[in-house]
C-alpha atoms as a PDB file:
ATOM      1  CA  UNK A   1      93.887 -21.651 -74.249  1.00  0.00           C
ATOM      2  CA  UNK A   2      95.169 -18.484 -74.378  1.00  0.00           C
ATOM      3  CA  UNK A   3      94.684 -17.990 -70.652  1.00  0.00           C
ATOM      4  CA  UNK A   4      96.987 -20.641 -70.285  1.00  0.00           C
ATOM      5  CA  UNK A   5      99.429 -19.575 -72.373  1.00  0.00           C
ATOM      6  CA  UNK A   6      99.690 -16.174 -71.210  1.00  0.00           C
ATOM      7  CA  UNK A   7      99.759 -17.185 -67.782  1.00  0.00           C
ATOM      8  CA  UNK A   8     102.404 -19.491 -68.547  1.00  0.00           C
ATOM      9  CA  UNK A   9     104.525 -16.209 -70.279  1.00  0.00           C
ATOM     10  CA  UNK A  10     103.608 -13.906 -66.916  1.00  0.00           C
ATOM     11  CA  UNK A  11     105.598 -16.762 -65.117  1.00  0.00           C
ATOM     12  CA  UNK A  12     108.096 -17.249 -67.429  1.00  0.00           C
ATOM     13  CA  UNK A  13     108.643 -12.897 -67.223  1.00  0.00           C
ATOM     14  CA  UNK A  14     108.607 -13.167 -63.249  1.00  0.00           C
ATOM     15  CA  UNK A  15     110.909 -16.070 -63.020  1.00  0.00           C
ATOM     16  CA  UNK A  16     113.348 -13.891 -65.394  1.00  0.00           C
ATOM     17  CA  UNK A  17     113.225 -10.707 -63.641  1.00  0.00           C
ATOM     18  CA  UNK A  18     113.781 -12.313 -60.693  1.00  0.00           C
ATOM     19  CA  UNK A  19     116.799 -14.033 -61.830  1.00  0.00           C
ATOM     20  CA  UNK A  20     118.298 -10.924 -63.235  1.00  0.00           C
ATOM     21  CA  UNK A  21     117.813  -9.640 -59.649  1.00  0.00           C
ATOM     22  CA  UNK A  22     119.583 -11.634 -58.210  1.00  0.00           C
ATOM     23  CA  UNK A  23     122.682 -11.394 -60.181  1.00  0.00           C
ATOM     24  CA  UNK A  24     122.012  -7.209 -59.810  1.00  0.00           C
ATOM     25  CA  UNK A  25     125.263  -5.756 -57.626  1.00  0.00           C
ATOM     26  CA  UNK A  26     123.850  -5.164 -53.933  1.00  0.00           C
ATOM     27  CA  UNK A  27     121.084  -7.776 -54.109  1.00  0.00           C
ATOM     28  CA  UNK A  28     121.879 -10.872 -51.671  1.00  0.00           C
ATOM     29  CA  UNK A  29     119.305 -13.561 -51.002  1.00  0.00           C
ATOM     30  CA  UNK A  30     119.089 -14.123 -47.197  1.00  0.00           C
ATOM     31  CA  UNK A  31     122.145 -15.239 -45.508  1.00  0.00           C
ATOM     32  CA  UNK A  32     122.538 -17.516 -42.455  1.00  0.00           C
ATOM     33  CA  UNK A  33     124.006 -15.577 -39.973  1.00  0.00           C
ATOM     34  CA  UNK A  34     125.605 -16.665 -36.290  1.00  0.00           C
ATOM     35  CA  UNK A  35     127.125 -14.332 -33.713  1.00  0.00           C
ATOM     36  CA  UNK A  36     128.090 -14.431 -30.295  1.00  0.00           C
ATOM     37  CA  UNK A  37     130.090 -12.912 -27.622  1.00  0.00           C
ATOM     38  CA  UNK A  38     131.203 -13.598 -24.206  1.00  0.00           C
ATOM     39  CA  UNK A  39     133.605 -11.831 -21.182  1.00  0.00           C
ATOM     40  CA  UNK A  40     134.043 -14.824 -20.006  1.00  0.00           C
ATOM     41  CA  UNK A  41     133.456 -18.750 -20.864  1.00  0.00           C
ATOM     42  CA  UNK A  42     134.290 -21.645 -17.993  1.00  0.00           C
ATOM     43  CA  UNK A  43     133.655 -25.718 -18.656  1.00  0.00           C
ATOM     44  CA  UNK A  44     134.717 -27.755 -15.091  1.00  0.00           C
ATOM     45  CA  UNK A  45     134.147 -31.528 -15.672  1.00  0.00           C
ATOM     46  CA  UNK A  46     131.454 -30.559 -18.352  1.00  0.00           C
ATOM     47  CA  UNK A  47     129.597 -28.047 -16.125  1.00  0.00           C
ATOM     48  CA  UNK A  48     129.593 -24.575 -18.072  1.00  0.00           C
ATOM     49  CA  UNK A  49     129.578 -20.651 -16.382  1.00  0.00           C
ATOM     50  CA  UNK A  50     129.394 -18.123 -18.653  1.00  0.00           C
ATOM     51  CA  UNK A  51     130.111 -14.423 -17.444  1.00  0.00           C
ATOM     52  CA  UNK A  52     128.999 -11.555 -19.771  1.00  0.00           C
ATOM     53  CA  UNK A  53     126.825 -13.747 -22.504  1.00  0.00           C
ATOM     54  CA  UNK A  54     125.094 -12.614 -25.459  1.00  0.00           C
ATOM     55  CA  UNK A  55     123.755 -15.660 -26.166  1.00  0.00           C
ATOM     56  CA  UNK A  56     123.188 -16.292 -29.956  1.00  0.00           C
ATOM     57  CA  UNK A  57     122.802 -13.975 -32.412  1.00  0.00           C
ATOM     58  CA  UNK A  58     120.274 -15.918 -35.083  1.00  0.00           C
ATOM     59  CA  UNK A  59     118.692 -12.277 -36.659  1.00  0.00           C
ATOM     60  CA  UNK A  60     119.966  -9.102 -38.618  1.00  0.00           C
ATOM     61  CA  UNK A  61     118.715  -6.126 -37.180  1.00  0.00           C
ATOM     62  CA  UNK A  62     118.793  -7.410 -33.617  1.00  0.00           C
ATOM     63  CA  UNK A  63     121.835  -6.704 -32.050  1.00  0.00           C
ATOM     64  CA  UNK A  64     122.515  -8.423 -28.865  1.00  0.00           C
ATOM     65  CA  UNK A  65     124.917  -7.148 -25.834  1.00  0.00           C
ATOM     66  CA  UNK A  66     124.947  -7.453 -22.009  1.00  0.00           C
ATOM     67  CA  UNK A  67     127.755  -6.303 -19.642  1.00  0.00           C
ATOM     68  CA  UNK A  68     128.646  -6.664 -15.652  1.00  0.00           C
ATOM     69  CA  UNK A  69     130.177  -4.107 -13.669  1.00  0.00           C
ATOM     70  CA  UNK A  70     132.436  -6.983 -11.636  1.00  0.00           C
ATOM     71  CA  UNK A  71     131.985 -11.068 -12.626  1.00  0.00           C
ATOM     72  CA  UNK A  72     133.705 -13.849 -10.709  1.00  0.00           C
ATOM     73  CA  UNK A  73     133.874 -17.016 -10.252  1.00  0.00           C
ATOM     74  CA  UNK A  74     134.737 -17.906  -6.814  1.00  0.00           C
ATOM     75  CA  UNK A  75     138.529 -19.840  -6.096  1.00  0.00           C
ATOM     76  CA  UNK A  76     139.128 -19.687 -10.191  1.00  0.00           C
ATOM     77  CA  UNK A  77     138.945 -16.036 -11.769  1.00  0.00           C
ATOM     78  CA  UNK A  78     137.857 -12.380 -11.519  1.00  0.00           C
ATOM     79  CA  UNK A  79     137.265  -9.452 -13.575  1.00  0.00           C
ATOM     80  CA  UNK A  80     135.791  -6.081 -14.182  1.00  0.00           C
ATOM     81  CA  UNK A  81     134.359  -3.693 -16.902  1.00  0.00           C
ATOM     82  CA  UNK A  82     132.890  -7.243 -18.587  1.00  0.00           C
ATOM     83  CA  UNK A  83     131.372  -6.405 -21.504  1.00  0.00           C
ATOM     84  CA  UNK A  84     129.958  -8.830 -24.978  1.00  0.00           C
ATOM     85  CA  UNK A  85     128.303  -7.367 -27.803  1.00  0.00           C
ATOM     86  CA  UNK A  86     126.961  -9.108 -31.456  1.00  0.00           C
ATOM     87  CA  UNK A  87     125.470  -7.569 -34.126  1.00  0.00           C
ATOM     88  CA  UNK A  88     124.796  -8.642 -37.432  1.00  0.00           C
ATOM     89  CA  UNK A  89     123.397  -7.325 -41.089  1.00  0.00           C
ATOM     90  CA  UNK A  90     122.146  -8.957 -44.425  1.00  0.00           C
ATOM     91  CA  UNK A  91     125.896  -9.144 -45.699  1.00  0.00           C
ATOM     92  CA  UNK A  92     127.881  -9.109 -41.719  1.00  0.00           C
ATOM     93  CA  UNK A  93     128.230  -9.983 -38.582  1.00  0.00           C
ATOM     94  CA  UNK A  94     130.831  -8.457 -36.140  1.00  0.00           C
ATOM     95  CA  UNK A  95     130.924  -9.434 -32.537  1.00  0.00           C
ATOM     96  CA  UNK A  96     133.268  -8.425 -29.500  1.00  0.00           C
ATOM     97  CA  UNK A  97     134.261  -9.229 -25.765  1.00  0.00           C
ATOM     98  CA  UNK A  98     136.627  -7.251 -23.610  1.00  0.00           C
ATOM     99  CA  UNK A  99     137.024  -7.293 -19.617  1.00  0.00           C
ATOM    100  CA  UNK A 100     139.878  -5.476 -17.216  1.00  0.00           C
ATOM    101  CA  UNK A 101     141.723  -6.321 -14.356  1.00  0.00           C
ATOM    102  CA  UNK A 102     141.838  -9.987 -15.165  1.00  0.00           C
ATOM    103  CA  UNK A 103     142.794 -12.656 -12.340  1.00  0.00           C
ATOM    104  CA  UNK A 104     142.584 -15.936 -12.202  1.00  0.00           C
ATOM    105  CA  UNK A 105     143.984 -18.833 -10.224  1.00  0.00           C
ATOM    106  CA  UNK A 106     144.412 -22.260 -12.166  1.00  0.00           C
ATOM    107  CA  UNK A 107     146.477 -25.470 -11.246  1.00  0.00           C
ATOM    108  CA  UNK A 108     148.550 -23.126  -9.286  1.00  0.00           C
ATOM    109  CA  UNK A 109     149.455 -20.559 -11.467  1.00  0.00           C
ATOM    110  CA  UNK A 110     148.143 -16.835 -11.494  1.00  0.00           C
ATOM    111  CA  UNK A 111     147.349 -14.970 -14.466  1.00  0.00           C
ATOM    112  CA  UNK A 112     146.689 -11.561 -14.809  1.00  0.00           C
ATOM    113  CA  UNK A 113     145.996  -9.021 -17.267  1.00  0.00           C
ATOM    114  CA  UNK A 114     145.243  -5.324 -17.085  1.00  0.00           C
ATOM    115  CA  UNK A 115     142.818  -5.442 -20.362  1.00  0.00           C
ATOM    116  CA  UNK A 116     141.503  -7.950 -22.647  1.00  0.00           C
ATOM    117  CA  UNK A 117     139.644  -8.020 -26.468  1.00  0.00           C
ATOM    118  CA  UNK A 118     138.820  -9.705 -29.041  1.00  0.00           C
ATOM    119  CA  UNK A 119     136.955  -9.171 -32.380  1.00  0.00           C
ATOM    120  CA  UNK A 120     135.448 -11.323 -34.832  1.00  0.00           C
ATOM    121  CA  UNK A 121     134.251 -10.372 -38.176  1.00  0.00           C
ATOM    122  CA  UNK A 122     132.632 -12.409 -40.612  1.00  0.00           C
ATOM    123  CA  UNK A 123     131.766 -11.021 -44.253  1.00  0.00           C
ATOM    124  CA  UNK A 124     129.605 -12.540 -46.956  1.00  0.00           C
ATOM    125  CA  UNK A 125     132.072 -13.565 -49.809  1.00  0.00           C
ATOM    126  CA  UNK A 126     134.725 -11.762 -47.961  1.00  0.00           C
ATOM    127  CA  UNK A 127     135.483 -14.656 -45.480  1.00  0.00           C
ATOM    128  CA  UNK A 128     135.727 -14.156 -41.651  1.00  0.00           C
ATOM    129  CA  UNK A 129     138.427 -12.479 -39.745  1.00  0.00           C
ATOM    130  CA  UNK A 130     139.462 -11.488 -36.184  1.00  0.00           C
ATOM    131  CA  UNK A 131     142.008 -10.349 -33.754  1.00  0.00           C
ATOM    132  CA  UNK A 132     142.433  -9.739 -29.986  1.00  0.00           C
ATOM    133  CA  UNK A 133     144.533  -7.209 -27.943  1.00  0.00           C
ATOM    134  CA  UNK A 134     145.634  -8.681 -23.952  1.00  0.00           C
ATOM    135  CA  UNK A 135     147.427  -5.749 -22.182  1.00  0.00           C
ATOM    136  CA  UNK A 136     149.853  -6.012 -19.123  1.00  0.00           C
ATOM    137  CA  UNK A 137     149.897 -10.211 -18.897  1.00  0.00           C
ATOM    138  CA  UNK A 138     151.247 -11.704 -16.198  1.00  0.00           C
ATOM    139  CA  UNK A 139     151.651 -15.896 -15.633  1.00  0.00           C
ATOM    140  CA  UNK A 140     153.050 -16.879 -12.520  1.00  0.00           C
ATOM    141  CA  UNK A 141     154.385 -12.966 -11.819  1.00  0.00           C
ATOM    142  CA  UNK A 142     156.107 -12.973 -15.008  1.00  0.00           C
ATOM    143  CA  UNK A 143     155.854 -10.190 -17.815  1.00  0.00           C
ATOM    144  CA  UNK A 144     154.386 -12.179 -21.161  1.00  0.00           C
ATOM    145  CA  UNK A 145     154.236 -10.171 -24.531  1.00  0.00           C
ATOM    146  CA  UNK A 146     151.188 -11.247 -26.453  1.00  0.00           C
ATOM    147  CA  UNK A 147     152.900 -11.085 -29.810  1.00  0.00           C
ATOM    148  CA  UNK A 148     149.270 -10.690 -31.633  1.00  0.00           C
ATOM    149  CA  UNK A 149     149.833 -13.578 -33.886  1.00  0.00           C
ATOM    150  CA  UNK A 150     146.565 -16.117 -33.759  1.00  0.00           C
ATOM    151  CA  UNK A 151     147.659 -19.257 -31.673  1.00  0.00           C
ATOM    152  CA  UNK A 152     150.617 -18.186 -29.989  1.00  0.00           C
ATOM    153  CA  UNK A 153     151.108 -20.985 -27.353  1.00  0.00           C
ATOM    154  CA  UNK A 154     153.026 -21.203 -23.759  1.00  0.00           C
ATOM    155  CA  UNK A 155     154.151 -24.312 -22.441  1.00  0.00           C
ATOM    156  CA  UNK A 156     153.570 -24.669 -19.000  1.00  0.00           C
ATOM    157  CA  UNK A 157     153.598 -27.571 -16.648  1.00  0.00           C
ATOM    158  CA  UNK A 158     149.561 -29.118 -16.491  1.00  0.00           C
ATOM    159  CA  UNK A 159     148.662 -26.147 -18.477  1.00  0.00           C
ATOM    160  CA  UNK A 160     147.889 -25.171 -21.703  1.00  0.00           C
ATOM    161  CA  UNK A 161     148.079 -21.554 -22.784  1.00  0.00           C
ATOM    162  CA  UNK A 162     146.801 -20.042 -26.128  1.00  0.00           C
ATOM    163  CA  UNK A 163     146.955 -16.197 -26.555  1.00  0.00           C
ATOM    164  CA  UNK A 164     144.854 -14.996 -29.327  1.00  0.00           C
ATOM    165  CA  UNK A 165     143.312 -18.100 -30.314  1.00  0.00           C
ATOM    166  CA  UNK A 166     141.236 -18.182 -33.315  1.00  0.00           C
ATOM    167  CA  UNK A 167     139.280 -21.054 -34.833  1.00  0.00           C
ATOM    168  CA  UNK A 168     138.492 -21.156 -38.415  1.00  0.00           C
ATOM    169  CA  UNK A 169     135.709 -22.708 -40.354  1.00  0.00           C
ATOM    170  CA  UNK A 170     133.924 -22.596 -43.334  1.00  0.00           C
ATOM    171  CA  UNK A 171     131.546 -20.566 -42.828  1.00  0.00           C
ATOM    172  CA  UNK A 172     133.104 -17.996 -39.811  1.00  0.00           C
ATOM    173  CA  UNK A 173     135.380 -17.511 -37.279  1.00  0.00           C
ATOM    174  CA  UNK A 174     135.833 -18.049 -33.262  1.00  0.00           C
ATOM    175  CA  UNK A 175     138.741 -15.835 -31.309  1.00  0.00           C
ATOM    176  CA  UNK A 176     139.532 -16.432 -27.888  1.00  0.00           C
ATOM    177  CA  UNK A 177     141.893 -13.936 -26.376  1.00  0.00           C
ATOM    178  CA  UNK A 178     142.755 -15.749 -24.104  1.00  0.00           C
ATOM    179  CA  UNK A 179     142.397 -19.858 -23.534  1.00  0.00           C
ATOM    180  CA  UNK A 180     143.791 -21.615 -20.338  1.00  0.00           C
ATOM    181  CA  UNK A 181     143.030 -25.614 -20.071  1.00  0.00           C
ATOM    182  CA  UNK A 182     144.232 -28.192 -17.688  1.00  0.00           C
ATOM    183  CA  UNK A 183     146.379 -30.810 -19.598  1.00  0.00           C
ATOM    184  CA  UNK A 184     143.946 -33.356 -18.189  1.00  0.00           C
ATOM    185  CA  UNK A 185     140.786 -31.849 -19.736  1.00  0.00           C
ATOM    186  CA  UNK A 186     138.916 -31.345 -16.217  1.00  0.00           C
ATOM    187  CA  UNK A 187     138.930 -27.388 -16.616  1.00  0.00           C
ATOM    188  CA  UNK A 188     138.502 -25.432 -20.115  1.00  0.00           C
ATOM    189  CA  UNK A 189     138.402 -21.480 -19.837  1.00  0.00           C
ATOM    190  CA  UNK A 190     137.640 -18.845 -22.647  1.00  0.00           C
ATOM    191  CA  UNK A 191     138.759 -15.089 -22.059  1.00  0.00           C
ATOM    192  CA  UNK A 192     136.891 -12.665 -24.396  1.00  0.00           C
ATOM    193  CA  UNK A 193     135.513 -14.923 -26.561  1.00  0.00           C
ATOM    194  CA  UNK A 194     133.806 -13.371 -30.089  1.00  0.00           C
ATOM    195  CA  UNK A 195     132.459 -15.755 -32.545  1.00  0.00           C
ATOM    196  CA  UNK A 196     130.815 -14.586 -36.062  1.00  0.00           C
ATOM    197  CA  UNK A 197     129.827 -16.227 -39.098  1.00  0.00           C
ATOM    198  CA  UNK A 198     127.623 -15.995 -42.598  1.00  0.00           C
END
């Protein structure tokens, strides 16, 4: 009987230091964490290219990146300097895509852009936040200031243009620098694409 009983005490003393612990400042129980980062991100009638690809982050401690030197895709876009990195911690995850000397041909219309970035950050209890940068952006040969507010639009016929797009959830955050789309859903294209959450 009194094995029992103390037994029953040693769990009742673990299962209380153990809940003090976790209420102790700095102590976090394991957090579900999601990163990823890409140059480039293409869907044609369903078919997707990615250029630059981290591929999903699912680990702290592992921090995933890749880069290409030039990346194309032939008759649509080009770019240089491609580069996607995600990394992520107990508490974090921060991921980021960039490329240079953007081109690309769509519907018609050129767009250019000297540089591209984005960032996404994503913070337990903090929330998730993010941001992008496009330098030197040209559509159709003319000059377009990307103001740096998330989901500033451009109307333009059979396109749709969103410069720093960022898509919120409840649990992270996805920023496109750049997102061109055919109005009749056939081509879908992601420019420095960073997604993080916790």
């Amino acid at each position: 009987m009194s094995y029992t009983a103390s037994s029953f005490w040693k769990f009742v003393g673990v299962a209380g230091a153990l809940a003090a612990l976790a209420g102790w400042p700095g102590f976090s129980p394991a957090q579900t964490i999601s990163g990823q980062a890409s140059a480039v991100t293409v869907v044609i009638l369903g078919n997707v290219t990615n250029l630059a690809d981290t591929g999903t982050l699912s680990s702290a401690g592992e921090p995933l990146g890749t880069g290409l030197s030039i990346g194309s895709i032939p008759g649509l876009l080009a770019g240089e300097a491609l580069h996607a990195a995600t990394m992520g911690w107990t508490d974090q995850v921060a991921s980021q895509a960039s490329l240079g000397n953007l081109a690309i041909t769509i519907a018609g219309t050129g767009i250019s852009a000297l540089s591209v970035l984005s960032r996404a950050l994503a913070v337990s209890g903090a929330g998730a936040t993010g941001g992008s940068s496009i330098d030197g952006l040209t559509i159709g040969g003319v000059p377009v200031a990307a103001t740096g507010a998330p989901n500033q639009q451009i109307a333009l016929p059979g396109l749709s243009v969103i410069l720093n797009e960022q898509i919120q959830s409840a649990n992270g955050i996805v920023v496109n620098a750049l997102r061109v789309r055919t109005l009749d859903g056939l081509t879908d294209i992601a420019i420095g694409s960073a997604k993080a959450g916790i």
